[in-house]
Protein backbone atom coordinates (compact mmCIF):
# COMPACT_ATOMS: atom_id res chain seq x y z
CA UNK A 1 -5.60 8.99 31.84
CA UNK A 2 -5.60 6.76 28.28
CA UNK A 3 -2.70 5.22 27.23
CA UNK A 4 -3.67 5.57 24.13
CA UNK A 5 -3.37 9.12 21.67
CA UNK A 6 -6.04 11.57 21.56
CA UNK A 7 -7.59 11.73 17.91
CA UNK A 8 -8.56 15.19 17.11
CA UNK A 9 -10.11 14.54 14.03
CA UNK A 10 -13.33 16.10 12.46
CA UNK A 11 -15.05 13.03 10.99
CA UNK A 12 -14.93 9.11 11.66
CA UNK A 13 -12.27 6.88 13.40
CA UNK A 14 -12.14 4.06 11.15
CA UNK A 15 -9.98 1.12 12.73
CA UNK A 16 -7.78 -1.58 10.47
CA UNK A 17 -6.56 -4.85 11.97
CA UNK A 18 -4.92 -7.32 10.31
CA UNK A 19 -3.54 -11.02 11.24
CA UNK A 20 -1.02 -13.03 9.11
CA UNK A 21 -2.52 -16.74 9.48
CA UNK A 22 -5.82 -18.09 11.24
CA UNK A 23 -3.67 -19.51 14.25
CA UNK A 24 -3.11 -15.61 14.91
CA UNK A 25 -6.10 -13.88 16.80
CA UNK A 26 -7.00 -9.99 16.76
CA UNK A 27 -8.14 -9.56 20.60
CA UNK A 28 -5.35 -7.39 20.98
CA UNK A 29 -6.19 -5.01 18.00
CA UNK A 30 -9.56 -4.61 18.57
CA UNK A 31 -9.06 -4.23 21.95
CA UNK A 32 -6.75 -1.07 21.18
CA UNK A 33 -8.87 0.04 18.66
CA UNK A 34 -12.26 -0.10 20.50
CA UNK A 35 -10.17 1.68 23.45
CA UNK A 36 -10.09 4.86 21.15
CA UNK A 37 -13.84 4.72 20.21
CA UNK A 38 -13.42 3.96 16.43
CA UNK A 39 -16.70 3.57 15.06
CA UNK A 40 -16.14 1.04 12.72
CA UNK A 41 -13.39 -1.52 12.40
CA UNK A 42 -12.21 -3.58 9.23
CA UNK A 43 -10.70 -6.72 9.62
CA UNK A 44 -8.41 -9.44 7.51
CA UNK A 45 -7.62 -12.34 9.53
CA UNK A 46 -5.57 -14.97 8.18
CA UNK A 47 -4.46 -12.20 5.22
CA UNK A 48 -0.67 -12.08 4.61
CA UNK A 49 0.82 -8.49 4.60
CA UNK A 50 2.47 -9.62 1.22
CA UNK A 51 -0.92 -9.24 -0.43
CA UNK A 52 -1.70 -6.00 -2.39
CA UNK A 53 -5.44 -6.59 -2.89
CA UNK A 54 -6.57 -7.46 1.11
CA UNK A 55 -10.90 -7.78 1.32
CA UNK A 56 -11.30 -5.69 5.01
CA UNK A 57 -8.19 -3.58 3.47
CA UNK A 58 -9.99 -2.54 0.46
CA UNK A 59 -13.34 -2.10 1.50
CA UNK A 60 -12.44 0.15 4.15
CA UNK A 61 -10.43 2.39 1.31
CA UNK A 62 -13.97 2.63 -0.04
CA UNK A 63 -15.46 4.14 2.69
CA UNK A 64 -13.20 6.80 3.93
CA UNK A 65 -14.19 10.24 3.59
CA UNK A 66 -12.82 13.97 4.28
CA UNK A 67 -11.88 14.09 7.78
CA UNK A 68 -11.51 10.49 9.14
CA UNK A 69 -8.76 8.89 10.59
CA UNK A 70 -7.61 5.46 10.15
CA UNK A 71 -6.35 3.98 13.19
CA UNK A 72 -4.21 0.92 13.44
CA UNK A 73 -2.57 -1.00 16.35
CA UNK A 74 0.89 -1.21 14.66
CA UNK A 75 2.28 -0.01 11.87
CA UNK A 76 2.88 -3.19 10.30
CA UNK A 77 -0.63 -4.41 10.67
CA UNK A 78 -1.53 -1.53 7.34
CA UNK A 79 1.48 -2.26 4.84
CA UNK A 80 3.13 -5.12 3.60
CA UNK A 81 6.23 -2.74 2.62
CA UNK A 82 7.91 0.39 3.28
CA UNK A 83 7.00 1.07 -0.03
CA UNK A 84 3.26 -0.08 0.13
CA UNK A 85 3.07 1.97 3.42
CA UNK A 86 4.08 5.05 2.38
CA UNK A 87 1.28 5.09 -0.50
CA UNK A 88 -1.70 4.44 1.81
CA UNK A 89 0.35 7.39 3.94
CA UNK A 90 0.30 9.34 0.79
CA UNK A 91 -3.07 8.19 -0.36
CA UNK A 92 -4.89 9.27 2.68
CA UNK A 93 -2.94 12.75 2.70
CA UNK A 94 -4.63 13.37 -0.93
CA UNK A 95 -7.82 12.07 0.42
CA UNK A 96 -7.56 14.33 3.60
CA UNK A 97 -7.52 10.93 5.86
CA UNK A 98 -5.74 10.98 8.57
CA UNK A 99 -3.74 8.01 9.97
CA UNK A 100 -3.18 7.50 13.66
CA UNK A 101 -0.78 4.60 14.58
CA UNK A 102 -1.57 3.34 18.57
CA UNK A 103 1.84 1.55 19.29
CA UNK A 104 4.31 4.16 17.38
CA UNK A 105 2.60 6.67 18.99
CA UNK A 106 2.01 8.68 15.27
CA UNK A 107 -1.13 10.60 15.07
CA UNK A 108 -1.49 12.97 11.76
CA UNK A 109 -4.41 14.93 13.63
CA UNK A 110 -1.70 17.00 15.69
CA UNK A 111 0.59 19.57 13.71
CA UNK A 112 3.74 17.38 14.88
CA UNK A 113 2.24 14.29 13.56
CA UNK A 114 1.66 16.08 10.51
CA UNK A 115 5.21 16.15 9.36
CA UNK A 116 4.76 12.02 9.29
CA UNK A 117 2.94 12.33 6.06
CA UNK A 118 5.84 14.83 4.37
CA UNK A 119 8.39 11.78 5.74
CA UNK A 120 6.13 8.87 4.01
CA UNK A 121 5.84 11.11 0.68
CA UNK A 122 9.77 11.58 0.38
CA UNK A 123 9.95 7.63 1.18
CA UNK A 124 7.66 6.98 -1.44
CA UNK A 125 9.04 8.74 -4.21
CA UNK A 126 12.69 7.96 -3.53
CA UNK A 127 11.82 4.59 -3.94
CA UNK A 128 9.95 4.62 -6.88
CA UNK A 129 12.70 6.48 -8.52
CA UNK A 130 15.23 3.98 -7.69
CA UNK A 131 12.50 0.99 -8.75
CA UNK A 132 12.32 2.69 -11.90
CA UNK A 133 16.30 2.96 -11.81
CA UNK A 134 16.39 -0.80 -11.18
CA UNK A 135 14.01 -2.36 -13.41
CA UNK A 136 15.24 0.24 -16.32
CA UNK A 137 19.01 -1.14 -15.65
CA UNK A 138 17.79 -4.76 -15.62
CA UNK A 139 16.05 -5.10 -18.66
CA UNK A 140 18.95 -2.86 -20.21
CA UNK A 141 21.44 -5.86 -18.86
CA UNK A 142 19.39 -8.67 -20.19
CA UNK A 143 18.80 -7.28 -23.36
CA UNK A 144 22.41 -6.73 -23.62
CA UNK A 145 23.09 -10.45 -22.80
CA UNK A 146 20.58 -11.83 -25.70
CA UNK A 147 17.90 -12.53 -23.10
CA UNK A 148 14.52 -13.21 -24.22
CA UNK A 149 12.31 -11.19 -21.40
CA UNK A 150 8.69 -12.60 -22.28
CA UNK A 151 6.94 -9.46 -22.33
CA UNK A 152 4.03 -9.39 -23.94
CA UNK A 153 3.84 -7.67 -27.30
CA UNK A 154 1.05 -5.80 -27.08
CA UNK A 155 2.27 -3.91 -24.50
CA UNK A 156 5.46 -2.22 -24.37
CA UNK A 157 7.88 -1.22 -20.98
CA UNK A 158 6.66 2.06 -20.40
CA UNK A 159 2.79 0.77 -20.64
CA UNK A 160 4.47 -2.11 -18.08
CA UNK A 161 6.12 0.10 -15.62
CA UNK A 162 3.24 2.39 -15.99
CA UNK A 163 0.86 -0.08 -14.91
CA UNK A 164 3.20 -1.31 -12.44
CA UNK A 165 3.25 1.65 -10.54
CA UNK A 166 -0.55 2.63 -10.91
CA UNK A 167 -1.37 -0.80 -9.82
CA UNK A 168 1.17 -0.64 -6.23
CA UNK A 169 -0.60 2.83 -6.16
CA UNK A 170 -4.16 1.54 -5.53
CA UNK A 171 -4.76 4.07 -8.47
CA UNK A 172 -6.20 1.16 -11.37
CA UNK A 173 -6.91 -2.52 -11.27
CA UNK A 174 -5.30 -5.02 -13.43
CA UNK A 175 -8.84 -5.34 -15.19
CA UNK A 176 -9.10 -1.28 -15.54
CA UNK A 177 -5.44 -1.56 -17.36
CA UNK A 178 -6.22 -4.49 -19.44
CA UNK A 179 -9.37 -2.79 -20.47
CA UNK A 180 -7.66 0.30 -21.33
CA UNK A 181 -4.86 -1.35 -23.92
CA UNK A 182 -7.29 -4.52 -25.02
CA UNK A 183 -5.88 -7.34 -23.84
CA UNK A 184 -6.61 -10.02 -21.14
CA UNK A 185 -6.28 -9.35 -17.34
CA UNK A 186 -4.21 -12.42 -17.75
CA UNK A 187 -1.80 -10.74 -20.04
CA UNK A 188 -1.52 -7.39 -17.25
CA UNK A 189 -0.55 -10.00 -14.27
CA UNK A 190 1.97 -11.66 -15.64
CA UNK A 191 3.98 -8.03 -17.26
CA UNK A 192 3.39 -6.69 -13.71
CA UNK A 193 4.74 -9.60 -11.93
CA UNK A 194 7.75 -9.77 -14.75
CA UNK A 195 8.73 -6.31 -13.35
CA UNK A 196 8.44 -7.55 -9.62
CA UNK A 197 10.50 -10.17 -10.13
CA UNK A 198 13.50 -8.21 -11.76
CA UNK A 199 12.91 -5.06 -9.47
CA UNK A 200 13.74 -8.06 -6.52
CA UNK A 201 16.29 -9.20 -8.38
CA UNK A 202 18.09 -6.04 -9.01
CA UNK A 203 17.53 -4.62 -5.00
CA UNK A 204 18.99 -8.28 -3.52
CA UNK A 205 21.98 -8.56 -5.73
């Protein structure tokens, strides 16, 4: 008898594995993944977690259809964040992808496993409401102090946290949001990374 779950699912098993640095090897998550008969397997090797924009990440996002299930070795190996994980959770729900995880034993194809998705959606927007909580308080207190924030003109904070969140989404691109308010790509990055860097400020103080 398999060690590994069964995965009921009505279309593709599409396998993700994932290794921090090139030292690292994947033997042990293809291994796992070719023991439940995905039929095709997307890999980043040498990719850090911390990345939103991963290659084997996003091309297998453009593949999935209706039906398939992603499979992973370990959680860890799909997001770089609680926060980041429980958008591809929420993502594939919308999509009607399901997500099988071999070492956590969570497989969305059974009606318990089911429920993981519901979790993952309540994870994801608690934290975006306390992100937006954050970053809304911390440009509140810098104002307050005379601080000069740096953000570009041209776009103001709600356009920011707006693209902010469509961006940690996987909903637009930095070049789709540029396009849509005429500026540079350039000009996106650094407003989006602006909010990063005060959202971490505000959660680690």
């Amino acid at each position: 008898m398999s060690v590994w779950p069964q995965i009921a699912c009505t279309g593709r098993r599409i396998g993700y594995a994932r290794v921090s640095t090139r030292d690292q090897k994947l033997r042990m998550q293809r291994e796992g993944l070719k023991a439940v008969s995905c039929d095709q397997i997307f890999e980043d090797h040498g990719v850090s977690g911390a990345k939103g924009s991963r290659p084997g990440l996003d091309a297998m996002l453009e593949v999935l259809e209706p039906g398939d299930s992603v499979v992973v070795f370990k959680l860890d190996r799909l997001g770089r964040s609680v926060l980041h994980l429980a958008d591809l959770l929420v993502r594939f729900e919308a999509m009607g992808v399901h997500f099988v995880s071999l070492s956590e034993g969570i497989n969305t194809t059974t009606p318990g496993g089911r429920m993981v998705f519901h979790i993952f959606s309540a994870v994801a927007e608690f934290s975006r409401e306390v992100i937006v909580e954050n970053t809304c308080a911390g440009l509140d207190a810098a104002r307050a102090k005379g601080k000069r924030l740096g953000r570009p003109r041209k776009l103001s904070i709600e356009d920011v946290m707006a693209a902010h969140e469509a961006i940690a989404r996987g909903r637009l691109t930095t070049n789709d949001i540029a396009e849509r308010h005429d500026v540079h790509p350039r000009t996106v990055s650094r407003a989006v990374e602006q909010v990063s860097t005060e959202i971490k400020t505000r959660c680690s103080a």
